[in-house]
C-alpha atoms as a PDB file:
ATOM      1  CA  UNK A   1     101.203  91.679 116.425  1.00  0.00           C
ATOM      2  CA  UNK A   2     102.745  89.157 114.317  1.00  0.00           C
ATOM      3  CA  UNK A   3     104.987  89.784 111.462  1.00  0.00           C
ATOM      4  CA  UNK A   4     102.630  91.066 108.485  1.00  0.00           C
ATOM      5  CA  UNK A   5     103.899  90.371 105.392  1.00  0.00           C
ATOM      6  CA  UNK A   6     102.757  92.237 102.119  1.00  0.00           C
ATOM      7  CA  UNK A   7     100.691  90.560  99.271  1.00  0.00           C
ATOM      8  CA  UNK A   8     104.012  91.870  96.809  1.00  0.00           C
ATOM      9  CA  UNK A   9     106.232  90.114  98.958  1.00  0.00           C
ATOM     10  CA  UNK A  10     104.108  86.651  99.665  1.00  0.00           C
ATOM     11  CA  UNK A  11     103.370  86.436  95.763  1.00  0.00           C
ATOM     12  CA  UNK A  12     107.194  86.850  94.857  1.00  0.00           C
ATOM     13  CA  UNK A  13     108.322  84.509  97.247  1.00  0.00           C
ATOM     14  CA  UNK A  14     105.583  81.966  96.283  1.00  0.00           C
ATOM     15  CA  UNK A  15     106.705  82.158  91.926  1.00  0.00           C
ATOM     16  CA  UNK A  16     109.594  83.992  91.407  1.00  0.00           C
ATOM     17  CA  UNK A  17     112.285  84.012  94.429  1.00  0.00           C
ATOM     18  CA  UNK A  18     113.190  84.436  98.196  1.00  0.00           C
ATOM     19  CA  UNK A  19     112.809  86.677 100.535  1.00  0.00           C
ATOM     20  CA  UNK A  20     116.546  87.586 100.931  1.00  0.00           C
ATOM     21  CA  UNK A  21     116.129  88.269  97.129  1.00  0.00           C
ATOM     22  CA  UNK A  22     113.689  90.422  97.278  1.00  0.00           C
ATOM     23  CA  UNK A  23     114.532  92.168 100.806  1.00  0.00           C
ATOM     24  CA  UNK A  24     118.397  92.641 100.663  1.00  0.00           C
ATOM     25  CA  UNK A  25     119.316  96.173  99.422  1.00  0.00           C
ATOM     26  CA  UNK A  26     115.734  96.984 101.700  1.00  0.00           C
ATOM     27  CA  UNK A  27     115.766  99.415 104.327  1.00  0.00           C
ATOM     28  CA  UNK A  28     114.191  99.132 108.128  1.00  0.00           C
ATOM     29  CA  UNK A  29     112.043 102.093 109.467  1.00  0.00           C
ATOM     30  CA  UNK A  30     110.608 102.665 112.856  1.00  0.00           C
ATOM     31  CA  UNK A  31     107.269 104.732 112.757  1.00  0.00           C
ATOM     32  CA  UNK A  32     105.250 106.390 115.380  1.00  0.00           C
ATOM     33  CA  UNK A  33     101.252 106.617 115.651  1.00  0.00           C
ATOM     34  CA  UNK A  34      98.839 104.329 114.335  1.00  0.00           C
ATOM     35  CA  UNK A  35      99.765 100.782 113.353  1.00  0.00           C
ATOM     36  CA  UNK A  36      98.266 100.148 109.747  1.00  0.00           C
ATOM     37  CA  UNK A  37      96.069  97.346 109.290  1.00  0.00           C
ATOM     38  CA  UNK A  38      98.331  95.530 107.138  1.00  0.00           C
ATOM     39  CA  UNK A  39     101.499  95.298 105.309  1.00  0.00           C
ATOM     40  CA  UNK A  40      99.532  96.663 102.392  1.00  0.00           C
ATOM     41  CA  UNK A  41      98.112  99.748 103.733  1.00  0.00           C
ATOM     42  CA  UNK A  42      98.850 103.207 103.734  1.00  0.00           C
ATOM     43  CA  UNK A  43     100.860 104.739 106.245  1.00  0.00           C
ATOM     44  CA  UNK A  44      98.388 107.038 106.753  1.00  0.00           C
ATOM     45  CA  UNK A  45      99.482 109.954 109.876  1.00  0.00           C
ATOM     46  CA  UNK A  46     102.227 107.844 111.194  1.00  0.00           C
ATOM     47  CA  UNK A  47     105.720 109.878 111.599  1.00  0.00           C
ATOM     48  CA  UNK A  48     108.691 108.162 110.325  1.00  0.00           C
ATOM     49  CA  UNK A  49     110.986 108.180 113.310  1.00  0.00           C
ATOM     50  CA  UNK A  50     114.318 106.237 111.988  1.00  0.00           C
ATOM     51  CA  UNK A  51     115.637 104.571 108.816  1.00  0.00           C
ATOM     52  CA  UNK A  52     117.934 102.124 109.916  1.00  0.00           C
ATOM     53  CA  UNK A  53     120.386 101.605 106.918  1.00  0.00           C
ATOM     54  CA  UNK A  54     124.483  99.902 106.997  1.00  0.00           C
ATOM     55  CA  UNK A  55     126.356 102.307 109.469  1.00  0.00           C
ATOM     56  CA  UNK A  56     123.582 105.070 109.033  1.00  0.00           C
ATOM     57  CA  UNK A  57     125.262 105.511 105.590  1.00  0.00           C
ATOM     58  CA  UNK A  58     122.138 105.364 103.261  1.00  0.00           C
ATOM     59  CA  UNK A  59     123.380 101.823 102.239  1.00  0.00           C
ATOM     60  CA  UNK A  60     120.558  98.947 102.071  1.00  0.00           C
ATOM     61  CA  UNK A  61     120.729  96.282 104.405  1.00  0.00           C
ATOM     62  CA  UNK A  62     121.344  92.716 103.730  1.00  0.00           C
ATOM     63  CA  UNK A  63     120.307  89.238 105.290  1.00  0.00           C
ATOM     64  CA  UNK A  64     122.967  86.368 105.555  1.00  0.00           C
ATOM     65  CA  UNK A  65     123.625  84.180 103.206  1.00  0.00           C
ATOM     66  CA  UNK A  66     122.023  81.257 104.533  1.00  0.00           C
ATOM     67  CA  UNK A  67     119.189  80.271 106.755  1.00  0.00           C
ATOM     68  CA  UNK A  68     119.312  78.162 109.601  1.00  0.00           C
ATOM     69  CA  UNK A  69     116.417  76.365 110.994  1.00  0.00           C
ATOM     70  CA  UNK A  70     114.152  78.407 109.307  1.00  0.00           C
ATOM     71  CA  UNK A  71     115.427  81.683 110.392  1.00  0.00           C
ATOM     72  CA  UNK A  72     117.581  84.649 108.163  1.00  0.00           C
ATOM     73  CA  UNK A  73     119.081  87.296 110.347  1.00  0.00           C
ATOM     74  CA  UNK A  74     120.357  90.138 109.373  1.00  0.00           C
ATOM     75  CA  UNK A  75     124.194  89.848 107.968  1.00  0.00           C
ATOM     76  CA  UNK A  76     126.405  89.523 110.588  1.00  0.00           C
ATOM     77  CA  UNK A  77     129.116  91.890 111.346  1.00  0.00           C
ATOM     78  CA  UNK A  78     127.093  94.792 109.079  1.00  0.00           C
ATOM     79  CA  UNK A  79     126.248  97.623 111.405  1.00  0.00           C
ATOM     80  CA  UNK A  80     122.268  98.365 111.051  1.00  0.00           C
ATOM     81  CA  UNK A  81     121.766 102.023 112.368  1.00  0.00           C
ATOM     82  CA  UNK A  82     120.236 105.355 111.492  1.00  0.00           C
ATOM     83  CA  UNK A  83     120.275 109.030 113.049  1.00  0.00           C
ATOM     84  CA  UNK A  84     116.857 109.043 114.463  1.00  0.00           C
ATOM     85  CA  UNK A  85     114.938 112.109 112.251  1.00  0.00           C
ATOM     86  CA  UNK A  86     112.060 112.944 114.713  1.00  0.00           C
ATOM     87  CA  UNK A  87     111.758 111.938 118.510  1.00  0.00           C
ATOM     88  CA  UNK A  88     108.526 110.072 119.579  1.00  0.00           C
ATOM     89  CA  UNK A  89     107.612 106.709 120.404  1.00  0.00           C
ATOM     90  CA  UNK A  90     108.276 103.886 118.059  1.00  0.00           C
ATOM     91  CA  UNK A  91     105.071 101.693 117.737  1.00  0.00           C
ATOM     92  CA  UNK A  92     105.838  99.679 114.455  1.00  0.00           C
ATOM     93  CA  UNK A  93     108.254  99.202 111.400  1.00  0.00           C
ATOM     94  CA  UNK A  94     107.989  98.291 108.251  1.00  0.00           C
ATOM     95  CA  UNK A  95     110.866  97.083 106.191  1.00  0.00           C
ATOM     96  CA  UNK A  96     111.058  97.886 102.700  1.00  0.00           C
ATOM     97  CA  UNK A  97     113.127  98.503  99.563  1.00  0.00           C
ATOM     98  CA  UNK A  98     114.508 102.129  98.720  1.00  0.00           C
ATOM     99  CA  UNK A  99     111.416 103.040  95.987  1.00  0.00           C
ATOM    100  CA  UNK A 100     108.833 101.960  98.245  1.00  0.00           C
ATOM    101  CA  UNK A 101     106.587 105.568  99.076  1.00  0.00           C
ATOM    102  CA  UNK A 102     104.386 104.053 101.671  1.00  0.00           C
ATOM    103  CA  UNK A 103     101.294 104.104  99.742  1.00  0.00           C
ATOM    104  CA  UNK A 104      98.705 101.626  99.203  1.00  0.00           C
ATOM    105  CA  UNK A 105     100.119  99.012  97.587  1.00  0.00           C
ATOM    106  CA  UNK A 106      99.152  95.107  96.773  1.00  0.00           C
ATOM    107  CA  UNK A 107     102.630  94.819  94.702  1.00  0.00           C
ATOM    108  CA  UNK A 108     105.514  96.343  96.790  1.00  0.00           C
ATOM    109  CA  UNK A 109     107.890  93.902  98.911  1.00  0.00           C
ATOM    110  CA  UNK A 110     107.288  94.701 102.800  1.00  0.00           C
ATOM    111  CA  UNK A 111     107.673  93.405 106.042  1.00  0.00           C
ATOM    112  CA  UNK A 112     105.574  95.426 108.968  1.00  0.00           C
ATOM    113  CA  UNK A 113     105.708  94.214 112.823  1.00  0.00           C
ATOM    114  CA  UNK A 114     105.241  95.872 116.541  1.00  0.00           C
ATOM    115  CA  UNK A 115     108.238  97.521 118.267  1.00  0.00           C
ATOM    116  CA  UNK A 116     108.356  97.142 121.722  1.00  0.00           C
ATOM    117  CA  UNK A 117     110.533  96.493 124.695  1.00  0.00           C
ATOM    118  CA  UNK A 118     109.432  93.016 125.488  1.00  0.00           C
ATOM    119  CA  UNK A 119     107.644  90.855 122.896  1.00  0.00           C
ATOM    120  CA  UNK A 120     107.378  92.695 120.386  1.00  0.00           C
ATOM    121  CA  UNK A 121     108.543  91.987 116.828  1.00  0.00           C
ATOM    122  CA  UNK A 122     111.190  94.134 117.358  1.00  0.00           C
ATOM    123  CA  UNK A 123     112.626  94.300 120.388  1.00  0.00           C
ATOM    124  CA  UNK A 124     114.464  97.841 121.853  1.00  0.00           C
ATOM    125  CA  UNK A 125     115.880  98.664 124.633  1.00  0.00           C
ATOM    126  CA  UNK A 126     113.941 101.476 124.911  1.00  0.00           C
ATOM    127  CA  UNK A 127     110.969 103.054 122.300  1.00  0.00           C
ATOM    128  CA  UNK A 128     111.271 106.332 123.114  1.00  0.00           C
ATOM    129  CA  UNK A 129     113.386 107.679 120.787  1.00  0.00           C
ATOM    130  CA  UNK A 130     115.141 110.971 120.542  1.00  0.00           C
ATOM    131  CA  UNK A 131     116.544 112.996 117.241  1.00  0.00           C
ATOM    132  CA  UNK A 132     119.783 113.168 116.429  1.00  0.00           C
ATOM    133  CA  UNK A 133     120.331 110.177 118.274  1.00  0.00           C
ATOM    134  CA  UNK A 134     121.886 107.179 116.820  1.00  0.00           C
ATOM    135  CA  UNK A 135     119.709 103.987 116.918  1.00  0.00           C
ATOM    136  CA  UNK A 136     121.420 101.003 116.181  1.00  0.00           C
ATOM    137  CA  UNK A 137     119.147  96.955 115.518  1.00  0.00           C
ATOM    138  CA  UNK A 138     122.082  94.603 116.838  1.00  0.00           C
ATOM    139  CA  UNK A 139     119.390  91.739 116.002  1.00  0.00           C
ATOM    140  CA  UNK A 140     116.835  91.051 113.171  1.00  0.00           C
ATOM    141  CA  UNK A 141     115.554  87.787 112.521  1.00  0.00           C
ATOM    142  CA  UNK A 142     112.751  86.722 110.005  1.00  0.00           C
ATOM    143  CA  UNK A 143     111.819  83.037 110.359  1.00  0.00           C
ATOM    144  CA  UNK A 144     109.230  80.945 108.768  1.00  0.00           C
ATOM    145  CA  UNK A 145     107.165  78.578 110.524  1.00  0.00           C
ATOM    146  CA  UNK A 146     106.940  75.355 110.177  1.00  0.00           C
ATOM    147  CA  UNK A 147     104.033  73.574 108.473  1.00  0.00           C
END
């Protein structure tokens, strides 16, 4: 799976601003079950695993303050991590601001890719995660192809 983008996020970007605009302040959450069929869908059954936030502290992440190459990465030296809520297998993630429900939605600003150990959009070191555990993302990268 590639990175899925939402139809919120693609239209924002496209008229009124960037990504890091729209997606700093967001939050990144690791889900186990089904993958929805895009960034716009429901989250159906899937079981939230982890919300990754600064230091596990409930504080939105943030993106650095410029791109290079066509790439944003998460901020450097701000500590992504979250106290993993249920154990299970992380299969995707979606990364999203703090009012987003999960619902249906053509308008809300989302990111969803595959989590995986190798080749994935997200990358871990291992997907089986366990609760109360502390799972830290030491890299996050969004880049934009070239056209």
């Amino acid at each position: 799976m590639a990175f899925k983008v939402s139809t919120g996020l693609r239209n924002h970007m496209l008229a009124s601003g960037s990504f890091k605009g729209a997606m700093d302040g967001c939050f990144l959450k690791l889900y186990a079950g089904a993958v929805p069929e895009s960034a716009d869908a429901d989250l159906g059954a899937a079981t939230l695993l982890v919300t990754i936030s600064v230091s596990a502290s409930g504080t939105g992440l943030s993106f650095s303050a410029t791109p290079a190459n066509g790439v944003l990465s998460k901020a450097a030296g701000e500590p992504w991590q979250g106290v993993v809520a249920n154990s299970g297998t992380a299969a995707f993630f979606r990364l999203e601001t703090a009012a987003d429900t999960g619902g249906a939605s053509s308008t809300e600003h989302r990111v969803q890719g595959s989590v995986g150990m190798v080749a994935a959009d997200l990358n871990l070191s291992n997907t089986s995660l366990l609760a109360t555990a502390v799972q830290t993302i030491n890299h996050f990268n969004v880049a934009l192809p070239s056209l």
